[in-house]
N, C-alpha and C. Protein backbone atom coordinates (compact mmCIF):
# COMPACT_ATOMS: atom_id res chain seq x y z
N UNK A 1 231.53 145.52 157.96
CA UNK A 1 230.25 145.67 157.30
C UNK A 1 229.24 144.76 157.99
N UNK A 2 228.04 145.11 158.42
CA UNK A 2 227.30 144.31 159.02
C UNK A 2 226.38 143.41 158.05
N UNK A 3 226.14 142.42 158.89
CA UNK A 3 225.84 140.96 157.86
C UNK A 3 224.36 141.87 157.24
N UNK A 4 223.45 141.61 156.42
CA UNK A 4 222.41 142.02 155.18
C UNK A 4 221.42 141.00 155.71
N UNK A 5 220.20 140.98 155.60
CA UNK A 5 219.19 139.95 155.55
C UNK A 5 218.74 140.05 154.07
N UNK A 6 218.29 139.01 153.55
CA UNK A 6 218.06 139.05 152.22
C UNK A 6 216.58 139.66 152.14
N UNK A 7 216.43 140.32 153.74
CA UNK A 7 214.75 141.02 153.27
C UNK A 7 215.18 142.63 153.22
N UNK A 8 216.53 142.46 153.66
CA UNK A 8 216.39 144.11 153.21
C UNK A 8 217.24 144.35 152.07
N UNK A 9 216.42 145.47 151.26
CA UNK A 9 217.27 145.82 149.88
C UNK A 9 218.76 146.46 150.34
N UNK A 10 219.77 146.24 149.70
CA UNK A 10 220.75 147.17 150.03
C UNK A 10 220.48 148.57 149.13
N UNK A 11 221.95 149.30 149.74
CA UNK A 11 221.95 150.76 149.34
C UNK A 11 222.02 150.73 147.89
N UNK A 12 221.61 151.65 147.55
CA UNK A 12 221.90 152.46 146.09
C UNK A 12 223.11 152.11 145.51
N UNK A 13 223.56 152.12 143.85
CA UNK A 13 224.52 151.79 144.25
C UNK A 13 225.74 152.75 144.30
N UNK A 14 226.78 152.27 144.03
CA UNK A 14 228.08 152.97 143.99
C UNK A 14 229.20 153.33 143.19
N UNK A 15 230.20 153.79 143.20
CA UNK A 15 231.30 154.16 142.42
C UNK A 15 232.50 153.30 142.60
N UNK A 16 233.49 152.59 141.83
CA UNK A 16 234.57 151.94 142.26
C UNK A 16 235.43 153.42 143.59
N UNK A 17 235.24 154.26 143.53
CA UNK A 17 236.01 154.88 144.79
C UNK A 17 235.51 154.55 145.79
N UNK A 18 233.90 154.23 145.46
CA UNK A 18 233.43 154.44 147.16
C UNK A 18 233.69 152.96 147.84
N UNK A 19 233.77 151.70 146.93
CA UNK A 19 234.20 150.69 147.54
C UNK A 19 235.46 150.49 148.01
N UNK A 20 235.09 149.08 148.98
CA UNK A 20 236.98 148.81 149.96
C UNK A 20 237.50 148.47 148.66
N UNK A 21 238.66 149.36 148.81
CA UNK A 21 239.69 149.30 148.22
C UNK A 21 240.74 147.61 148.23
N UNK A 22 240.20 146.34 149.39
CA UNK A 22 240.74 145.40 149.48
C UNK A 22 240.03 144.55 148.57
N UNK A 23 238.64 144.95 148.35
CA UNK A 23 237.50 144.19 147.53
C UNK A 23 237.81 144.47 145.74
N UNK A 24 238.69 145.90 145.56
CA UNK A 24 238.90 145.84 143.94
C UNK A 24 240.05 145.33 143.50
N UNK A 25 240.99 144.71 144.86
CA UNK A 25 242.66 144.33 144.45
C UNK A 25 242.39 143.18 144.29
N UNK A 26 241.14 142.26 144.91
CA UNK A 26 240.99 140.76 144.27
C UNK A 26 240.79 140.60 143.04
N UNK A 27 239.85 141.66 142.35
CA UNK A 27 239.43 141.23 141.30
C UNK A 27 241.15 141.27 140.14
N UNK A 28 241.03 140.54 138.94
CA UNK A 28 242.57 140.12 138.57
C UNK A 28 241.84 140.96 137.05
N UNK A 29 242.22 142.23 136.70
CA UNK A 29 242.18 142.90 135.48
C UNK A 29 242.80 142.12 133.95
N UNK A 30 241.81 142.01 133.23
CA UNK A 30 242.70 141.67 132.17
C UNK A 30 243.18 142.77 131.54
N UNK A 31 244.47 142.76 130.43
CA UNK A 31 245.04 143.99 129.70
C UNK A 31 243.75 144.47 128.73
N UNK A 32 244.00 145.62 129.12
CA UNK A 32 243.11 146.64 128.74
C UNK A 32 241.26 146.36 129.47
N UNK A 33 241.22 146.30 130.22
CA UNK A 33 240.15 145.59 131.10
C UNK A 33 240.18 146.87 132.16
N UNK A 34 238.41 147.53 131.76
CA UNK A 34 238.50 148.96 133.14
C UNK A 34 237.35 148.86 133.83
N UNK A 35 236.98 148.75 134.94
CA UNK A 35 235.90 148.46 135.96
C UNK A 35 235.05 149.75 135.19
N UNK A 36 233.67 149.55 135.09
CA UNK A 36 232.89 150.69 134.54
C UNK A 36 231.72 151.00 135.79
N UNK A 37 231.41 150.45 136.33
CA UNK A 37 230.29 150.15 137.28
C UNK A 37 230.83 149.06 138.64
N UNK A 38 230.03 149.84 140.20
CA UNK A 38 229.98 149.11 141.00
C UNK A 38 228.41 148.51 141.36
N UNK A 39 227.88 147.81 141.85
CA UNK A 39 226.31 148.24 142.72
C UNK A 39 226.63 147.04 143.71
N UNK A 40 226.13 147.56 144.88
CA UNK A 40 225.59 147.16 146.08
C UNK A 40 225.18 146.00 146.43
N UNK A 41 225.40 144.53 146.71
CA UNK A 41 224.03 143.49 146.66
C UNK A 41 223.89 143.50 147.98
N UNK A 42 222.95 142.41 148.07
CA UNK A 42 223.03 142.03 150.01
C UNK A 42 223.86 141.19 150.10
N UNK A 43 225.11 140.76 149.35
CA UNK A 43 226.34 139.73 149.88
C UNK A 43 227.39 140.83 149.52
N UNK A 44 227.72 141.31 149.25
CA UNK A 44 229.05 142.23 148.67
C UNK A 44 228.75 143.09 147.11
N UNK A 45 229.29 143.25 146.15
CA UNK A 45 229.37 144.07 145.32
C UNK A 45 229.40 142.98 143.67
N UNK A 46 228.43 144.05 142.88
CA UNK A 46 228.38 143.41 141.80
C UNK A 46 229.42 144.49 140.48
N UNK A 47 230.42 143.71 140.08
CA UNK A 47 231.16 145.00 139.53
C UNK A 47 230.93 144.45 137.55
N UNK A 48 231.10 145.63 137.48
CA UNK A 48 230.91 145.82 135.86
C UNK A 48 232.13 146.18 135.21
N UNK A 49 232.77 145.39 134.19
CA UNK A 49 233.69 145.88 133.44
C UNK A 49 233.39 146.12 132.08
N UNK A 50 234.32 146.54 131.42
CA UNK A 50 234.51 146.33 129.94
C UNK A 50 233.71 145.06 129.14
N UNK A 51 234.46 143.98 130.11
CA UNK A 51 234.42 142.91 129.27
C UNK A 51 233.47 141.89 130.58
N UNK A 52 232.78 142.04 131.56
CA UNK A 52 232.25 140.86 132.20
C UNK A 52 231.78 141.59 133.40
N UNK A 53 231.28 140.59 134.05
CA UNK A 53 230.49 141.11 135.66
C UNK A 53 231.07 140.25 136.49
N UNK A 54 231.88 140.43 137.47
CA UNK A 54 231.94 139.54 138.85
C UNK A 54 230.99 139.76 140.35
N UNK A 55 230.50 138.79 140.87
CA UNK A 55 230.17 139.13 141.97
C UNK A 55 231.37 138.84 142.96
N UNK A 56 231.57 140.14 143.88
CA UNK A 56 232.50 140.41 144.86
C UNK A 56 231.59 139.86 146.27
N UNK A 57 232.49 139.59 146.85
CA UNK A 57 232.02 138.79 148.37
C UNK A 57 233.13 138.77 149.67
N UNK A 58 232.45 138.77 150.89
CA UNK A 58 233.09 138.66 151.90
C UNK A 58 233.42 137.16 152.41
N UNK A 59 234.55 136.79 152.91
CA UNK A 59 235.25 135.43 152.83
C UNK A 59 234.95 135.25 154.02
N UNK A 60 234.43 133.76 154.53
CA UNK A 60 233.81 133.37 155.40
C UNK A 60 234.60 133.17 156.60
N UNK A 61 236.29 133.18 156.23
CA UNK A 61 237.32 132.79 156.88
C UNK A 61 237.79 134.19 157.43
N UNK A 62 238.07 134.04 158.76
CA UNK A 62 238.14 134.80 160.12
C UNK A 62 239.56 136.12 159.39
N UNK A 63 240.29 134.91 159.42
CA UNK A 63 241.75 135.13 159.76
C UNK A 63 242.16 135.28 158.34
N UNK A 64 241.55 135.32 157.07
CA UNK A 64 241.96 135.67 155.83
C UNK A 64 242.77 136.59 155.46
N UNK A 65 243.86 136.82 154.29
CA UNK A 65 244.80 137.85 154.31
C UNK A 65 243.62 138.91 153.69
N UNK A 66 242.58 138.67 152.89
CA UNK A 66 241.91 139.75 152.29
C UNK A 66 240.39 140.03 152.84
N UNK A 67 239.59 140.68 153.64
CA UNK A 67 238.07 140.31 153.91
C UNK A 67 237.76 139.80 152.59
N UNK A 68 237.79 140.00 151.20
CA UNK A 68 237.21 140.03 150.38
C UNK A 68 237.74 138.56 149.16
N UNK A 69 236.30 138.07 148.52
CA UNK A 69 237.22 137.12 147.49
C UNK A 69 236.07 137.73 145.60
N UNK A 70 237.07 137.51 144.47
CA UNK A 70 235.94 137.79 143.63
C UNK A 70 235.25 136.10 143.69
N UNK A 71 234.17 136.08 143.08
CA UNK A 71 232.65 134.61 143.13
C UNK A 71 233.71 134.99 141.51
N UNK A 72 232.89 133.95 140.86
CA UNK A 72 232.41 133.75 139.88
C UNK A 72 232.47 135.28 138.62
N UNK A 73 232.95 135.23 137.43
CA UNK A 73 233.32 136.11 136.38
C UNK A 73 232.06 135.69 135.12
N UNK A 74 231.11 136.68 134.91
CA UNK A 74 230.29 136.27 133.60
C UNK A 74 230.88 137.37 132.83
N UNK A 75 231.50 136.45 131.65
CA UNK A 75 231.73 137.15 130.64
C UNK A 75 231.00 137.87 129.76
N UNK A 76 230.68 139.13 128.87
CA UNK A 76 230.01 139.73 128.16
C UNK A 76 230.19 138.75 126.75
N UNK A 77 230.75 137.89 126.04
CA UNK A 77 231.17 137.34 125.13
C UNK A 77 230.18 135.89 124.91
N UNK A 78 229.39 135.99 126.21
CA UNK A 78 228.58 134.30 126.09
C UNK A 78 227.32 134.38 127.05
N UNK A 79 227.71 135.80 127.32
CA UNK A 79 226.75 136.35 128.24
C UNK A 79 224.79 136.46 127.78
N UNK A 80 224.28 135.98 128.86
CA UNK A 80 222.71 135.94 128.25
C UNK A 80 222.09 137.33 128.19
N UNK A 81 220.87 137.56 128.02
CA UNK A 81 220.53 139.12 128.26
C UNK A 81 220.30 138.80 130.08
N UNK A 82 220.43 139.98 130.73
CA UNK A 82 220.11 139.61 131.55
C UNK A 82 218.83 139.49 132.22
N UNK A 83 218.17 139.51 133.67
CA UNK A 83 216.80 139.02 133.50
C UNK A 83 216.25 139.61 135.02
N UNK A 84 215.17 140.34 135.25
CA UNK A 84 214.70 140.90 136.67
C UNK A 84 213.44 139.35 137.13
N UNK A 85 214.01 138.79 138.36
CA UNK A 85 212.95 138.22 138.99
C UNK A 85 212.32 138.70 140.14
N UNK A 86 211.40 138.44 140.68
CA UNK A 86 210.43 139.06 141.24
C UNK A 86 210.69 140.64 141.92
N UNK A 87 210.99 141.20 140.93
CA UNK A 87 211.24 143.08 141.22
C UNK A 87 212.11 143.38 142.35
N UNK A 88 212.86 141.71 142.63
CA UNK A 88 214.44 142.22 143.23
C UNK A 88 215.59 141.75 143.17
N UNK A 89 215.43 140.55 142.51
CA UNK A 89 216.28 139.42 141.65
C UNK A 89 216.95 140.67 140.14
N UNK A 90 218.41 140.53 140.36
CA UNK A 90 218.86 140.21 138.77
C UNK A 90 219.57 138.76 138.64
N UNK A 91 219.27 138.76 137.58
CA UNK A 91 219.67 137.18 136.99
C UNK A 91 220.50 137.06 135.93
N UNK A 92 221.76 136.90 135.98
CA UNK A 92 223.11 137.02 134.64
C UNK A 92 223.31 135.52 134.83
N UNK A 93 223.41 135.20 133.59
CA UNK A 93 223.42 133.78 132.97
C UNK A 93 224.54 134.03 131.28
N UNK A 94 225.33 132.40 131.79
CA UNK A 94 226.23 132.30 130.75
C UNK A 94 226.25 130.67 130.19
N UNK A 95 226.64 130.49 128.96
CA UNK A 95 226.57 129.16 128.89
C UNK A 95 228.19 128.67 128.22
N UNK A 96 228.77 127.50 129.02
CA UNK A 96 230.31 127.49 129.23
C UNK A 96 230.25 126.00 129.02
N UNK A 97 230.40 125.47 127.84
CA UNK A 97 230.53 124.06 126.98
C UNK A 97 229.45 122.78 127.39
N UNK A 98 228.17 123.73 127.02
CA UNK A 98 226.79 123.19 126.80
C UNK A 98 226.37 123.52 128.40
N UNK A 99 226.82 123.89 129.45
CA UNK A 99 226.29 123.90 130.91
C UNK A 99 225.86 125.08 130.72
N UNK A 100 224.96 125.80 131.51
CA UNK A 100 224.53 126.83 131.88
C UNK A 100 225.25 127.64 133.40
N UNK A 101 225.47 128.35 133.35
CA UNK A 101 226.11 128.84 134.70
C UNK A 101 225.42 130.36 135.09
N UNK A 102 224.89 130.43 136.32
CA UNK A 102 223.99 131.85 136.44
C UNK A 102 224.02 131.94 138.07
N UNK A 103 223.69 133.69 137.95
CA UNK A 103 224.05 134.30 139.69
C UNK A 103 222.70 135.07 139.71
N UNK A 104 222.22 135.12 141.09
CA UNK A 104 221.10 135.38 140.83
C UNK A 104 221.44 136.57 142.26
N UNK A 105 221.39 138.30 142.05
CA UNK A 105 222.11 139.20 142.91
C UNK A 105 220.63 139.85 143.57
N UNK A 106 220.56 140.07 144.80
CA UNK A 106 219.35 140.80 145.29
C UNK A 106 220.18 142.52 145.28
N UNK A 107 219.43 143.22 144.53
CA UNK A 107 219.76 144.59 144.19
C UNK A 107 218.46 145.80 144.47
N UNK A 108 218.97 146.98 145.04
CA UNK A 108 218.04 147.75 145.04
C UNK A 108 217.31 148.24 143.97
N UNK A 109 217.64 148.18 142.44
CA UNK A 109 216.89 148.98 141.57
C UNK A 109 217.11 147.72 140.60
N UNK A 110 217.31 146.38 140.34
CA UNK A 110 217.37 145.37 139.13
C UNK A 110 216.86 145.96 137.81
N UNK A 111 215.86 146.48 137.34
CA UNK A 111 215.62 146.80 136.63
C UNK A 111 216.51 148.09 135.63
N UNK A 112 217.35 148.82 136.42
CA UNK A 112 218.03 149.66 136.48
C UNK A 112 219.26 149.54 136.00
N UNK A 113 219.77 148.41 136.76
CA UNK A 113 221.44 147.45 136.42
C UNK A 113 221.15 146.69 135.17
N UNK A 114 220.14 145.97 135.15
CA UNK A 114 219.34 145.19 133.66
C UNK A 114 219.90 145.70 132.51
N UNK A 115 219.29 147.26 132.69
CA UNK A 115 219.53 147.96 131.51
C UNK A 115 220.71 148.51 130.95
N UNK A 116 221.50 149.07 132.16
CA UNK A 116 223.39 149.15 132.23
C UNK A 116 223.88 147.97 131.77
N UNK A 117 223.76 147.00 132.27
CA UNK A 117 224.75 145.55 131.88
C UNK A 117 223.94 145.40 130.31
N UNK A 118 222.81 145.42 129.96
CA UNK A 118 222.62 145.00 128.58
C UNK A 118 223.50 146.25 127.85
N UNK A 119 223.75 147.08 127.64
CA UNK A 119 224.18 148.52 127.12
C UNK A 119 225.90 148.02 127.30
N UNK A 120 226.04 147.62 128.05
CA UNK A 120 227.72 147.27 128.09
C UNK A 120 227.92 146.01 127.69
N UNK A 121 226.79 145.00 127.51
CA UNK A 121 226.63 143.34 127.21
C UNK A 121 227.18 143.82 125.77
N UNK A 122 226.58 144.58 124.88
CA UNK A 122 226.52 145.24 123.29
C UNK A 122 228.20 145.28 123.28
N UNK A 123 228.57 146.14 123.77
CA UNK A 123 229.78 147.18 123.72
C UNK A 123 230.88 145.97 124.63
N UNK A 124 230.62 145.35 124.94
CA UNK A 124 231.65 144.05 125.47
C UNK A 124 231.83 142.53 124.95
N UNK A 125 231.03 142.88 123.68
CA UNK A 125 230.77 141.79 122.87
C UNK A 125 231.54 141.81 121.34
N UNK A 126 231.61 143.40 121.09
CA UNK A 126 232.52 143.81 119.88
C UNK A 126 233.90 143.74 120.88
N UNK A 127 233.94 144.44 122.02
CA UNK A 127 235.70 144.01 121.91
C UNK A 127 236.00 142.35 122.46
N UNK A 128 235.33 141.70 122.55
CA UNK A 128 235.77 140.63 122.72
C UNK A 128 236.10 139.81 121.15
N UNK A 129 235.36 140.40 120.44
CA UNK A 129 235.30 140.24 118.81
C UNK A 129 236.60 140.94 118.29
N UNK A 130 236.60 142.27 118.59
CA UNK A 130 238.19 142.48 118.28
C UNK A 130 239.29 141.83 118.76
N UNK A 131 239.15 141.30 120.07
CA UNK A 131 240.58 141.05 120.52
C UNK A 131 240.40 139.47 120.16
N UNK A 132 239.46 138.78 119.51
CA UNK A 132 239.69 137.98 118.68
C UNK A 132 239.97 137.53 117.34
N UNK A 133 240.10 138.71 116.73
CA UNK A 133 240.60 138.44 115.62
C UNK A 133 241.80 139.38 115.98
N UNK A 134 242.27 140.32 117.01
CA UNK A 134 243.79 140.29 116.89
C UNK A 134 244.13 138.71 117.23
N UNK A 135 243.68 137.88 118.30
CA UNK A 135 244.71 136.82 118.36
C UNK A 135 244.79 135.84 117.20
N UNK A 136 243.21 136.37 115.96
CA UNK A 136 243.40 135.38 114.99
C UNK A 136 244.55 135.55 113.99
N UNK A 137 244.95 137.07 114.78
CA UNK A 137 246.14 136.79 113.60
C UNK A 137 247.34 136.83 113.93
N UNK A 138 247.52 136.70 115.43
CA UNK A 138 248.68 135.69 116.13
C UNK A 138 248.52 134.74 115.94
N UNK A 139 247.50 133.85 115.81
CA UNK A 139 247.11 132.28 115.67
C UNK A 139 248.32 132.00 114.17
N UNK A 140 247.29 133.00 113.46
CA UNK A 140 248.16 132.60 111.83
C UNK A 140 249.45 132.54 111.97
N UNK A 141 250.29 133.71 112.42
CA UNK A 141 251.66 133.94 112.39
C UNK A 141 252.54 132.25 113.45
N UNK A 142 251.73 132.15 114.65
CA UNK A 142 252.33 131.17 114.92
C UNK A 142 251.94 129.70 114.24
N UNK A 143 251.26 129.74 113.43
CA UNK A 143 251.02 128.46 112.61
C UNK A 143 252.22 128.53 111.34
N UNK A 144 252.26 129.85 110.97
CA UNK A 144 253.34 129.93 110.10
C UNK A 144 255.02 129.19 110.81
N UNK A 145 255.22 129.86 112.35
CA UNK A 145 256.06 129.47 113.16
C UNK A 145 255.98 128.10 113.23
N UNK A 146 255.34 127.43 113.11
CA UNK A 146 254.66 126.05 113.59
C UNK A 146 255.60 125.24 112.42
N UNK A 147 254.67 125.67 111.41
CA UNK A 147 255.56 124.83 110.16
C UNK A 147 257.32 124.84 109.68
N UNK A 148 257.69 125.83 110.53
CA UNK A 148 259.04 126.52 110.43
C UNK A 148 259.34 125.37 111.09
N UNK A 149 259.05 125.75 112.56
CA UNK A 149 259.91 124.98 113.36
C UNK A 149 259.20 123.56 113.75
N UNK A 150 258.36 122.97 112.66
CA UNK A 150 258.25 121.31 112.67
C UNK A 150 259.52 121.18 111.32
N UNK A 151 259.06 121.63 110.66
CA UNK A 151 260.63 121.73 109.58
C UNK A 151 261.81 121.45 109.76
N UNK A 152 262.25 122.65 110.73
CA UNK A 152 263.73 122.44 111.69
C UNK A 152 263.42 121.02 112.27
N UNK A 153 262.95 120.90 113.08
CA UNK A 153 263.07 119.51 114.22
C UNK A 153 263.13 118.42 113.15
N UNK A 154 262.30 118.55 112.23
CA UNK A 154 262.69 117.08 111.44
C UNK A 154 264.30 117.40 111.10
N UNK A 155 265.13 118.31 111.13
CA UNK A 155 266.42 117.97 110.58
C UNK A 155 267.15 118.15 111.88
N UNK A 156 266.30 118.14 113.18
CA UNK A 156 267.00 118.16 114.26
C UNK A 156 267.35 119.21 115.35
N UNK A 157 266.21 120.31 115.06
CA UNK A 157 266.10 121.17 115.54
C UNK A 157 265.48 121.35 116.52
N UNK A 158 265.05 122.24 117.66
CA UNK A 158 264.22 122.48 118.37
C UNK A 158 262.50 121.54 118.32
N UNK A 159 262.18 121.27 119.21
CA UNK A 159 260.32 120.81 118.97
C UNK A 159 259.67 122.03 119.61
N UNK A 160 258.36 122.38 118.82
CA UNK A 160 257.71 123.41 118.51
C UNK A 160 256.71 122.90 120.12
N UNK A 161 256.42 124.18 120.79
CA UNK A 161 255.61 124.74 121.53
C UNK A 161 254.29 124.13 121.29
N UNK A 162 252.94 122.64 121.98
CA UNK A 162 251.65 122.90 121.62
C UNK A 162 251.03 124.04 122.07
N UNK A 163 249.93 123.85 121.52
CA UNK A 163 249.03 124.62 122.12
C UNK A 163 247.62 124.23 121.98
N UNK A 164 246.89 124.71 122.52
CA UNK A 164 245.66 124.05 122.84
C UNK A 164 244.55 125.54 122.89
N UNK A 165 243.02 125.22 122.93
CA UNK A 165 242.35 125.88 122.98
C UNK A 165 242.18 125.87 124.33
N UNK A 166 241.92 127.64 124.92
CA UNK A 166 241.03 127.85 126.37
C UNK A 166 240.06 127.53 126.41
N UNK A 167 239.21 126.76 127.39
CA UNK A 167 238.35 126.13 127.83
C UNK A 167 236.96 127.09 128.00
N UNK A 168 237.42 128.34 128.36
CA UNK A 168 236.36 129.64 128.42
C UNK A 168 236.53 130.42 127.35
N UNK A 169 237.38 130.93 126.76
CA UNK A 169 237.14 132.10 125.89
C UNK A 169 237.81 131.45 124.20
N UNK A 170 238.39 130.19 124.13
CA UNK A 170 238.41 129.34 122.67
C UNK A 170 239.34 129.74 122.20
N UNK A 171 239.96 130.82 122.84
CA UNK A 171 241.51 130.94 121.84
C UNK A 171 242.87 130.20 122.27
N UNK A 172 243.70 130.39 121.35
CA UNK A 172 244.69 129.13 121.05
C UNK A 172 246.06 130.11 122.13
N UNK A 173 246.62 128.81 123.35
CA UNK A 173 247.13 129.48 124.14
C UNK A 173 248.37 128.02 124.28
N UNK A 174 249.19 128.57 125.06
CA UNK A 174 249.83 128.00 125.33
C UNK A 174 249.95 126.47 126.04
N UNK A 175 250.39 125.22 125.89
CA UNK A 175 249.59 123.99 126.62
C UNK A 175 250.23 123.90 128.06
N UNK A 176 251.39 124.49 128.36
CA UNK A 176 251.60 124.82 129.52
C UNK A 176 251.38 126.06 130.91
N UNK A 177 250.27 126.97 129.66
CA UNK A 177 249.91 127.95 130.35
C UNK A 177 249.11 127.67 131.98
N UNK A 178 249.30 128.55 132.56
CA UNK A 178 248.33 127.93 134.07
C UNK A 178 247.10 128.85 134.12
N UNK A 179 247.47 130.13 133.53
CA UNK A 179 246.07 131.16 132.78
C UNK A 179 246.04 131.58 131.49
N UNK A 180 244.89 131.83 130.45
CA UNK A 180 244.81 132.43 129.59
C UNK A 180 245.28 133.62 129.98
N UNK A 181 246.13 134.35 128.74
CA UNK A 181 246.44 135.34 128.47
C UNK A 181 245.64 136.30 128.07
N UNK A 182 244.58 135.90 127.30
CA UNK A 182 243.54 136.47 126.70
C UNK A 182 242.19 136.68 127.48
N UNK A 183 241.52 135.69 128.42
CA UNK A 183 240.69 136.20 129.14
C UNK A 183 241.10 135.52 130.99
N UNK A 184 242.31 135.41 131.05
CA UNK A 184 242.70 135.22 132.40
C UNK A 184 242.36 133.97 133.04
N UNK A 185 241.29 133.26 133.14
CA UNK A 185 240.59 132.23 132.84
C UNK A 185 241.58 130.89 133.67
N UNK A 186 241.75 130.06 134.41
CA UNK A 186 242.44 129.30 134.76
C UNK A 186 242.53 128.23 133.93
N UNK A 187 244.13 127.18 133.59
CA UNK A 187 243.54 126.25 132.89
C UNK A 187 243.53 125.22 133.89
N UNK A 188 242.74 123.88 133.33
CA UNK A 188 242.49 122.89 133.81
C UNK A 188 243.46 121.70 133.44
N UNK A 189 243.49 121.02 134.39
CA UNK A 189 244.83 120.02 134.15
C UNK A 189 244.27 118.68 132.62
């Protein structure tokens, strides 16, 4: 793909078929998680899911096993509206334990994608709402587990599993996990 100047708009955009196929195996699907939208930037591809937007990019490194790496994941769940700057800027902004975090994509039609990502911002905001109160009621059941098996151990049984909250998406995961289960999310040591 030849390098983009940020003075020229890229193409129109596209369909997950029409992109490299090496650029959609980076991105890491969560369960039940379906790419809905591709578009075009002048660095690589801005993809749309269910539940978030990644910007896709070409890796600066020669000899890489993949041309391609995903940037950065804004979730629909903390997600801002999004925002057109000067009629070629889109601007997706999230806020991730009081910081602000935002990508700012040069696109051929911004105004266009604006309106797609707000329309799926809606509709990626209830299932992030559902699949939080399914885990609220794994939470319960293993709190029930919790008291079971602090019970047992006081008479010498097994010690119960912590767990801790994810750092991005707040649900209660495992303390040895290395990703959320729930929004994939890496944990931090």
């Amino acid at each position: 793909m030849p390098h983009r100047s940020w003075d020229t708009p890229p193409d129109t955009d596209t369909t997950p078929a029409q992109i490299d196929r090496d650029a959609l195996a980076e991105i890491h699907l969560l369960d039940g998680e379906r790419i809905l939208r591709v578009w075009k930037t002048a660095r690589g591809f801005l993809v749309m899911t269910n539940l978030r937007c990644t910007d896709m990019m070409r890796k600066p490194q020669v000899f890489a096993p993949s041309d391609w790496e995903a940037g950065p994941s804004l979730f629909f769940y903390n997600l801002a509206p999004p925002r057109v700057e000067l009629h070629r800027f889109l601007r997706l902004s999230e806020e991730h334990e009081g910081r602000a975090v935002a990508l700012r994509f040069y696109l051929h039609d911004p105004e266009e994608v604006a309106r797609e990502i707000e329309a799926a911002r809606e509709a990626g905001r209830a299932e992030w709402l559902q699949r939080r109160a399914r885990n609220e009621a794994t939470v319960r059941m293993a709190r029930e587990h919790w008291a079971t098996a602090m019970a047992a151990a006081g008479r010498g049984g097994p010690r119960p599993v912590m767990r801790v909250r994810c750092g991005y998406c707040g649900n209660l995961i495992d303390a040895s996990a290395l990703r959320c289960p729930f929004c994939g999310a890496p944990q931090r040591d």
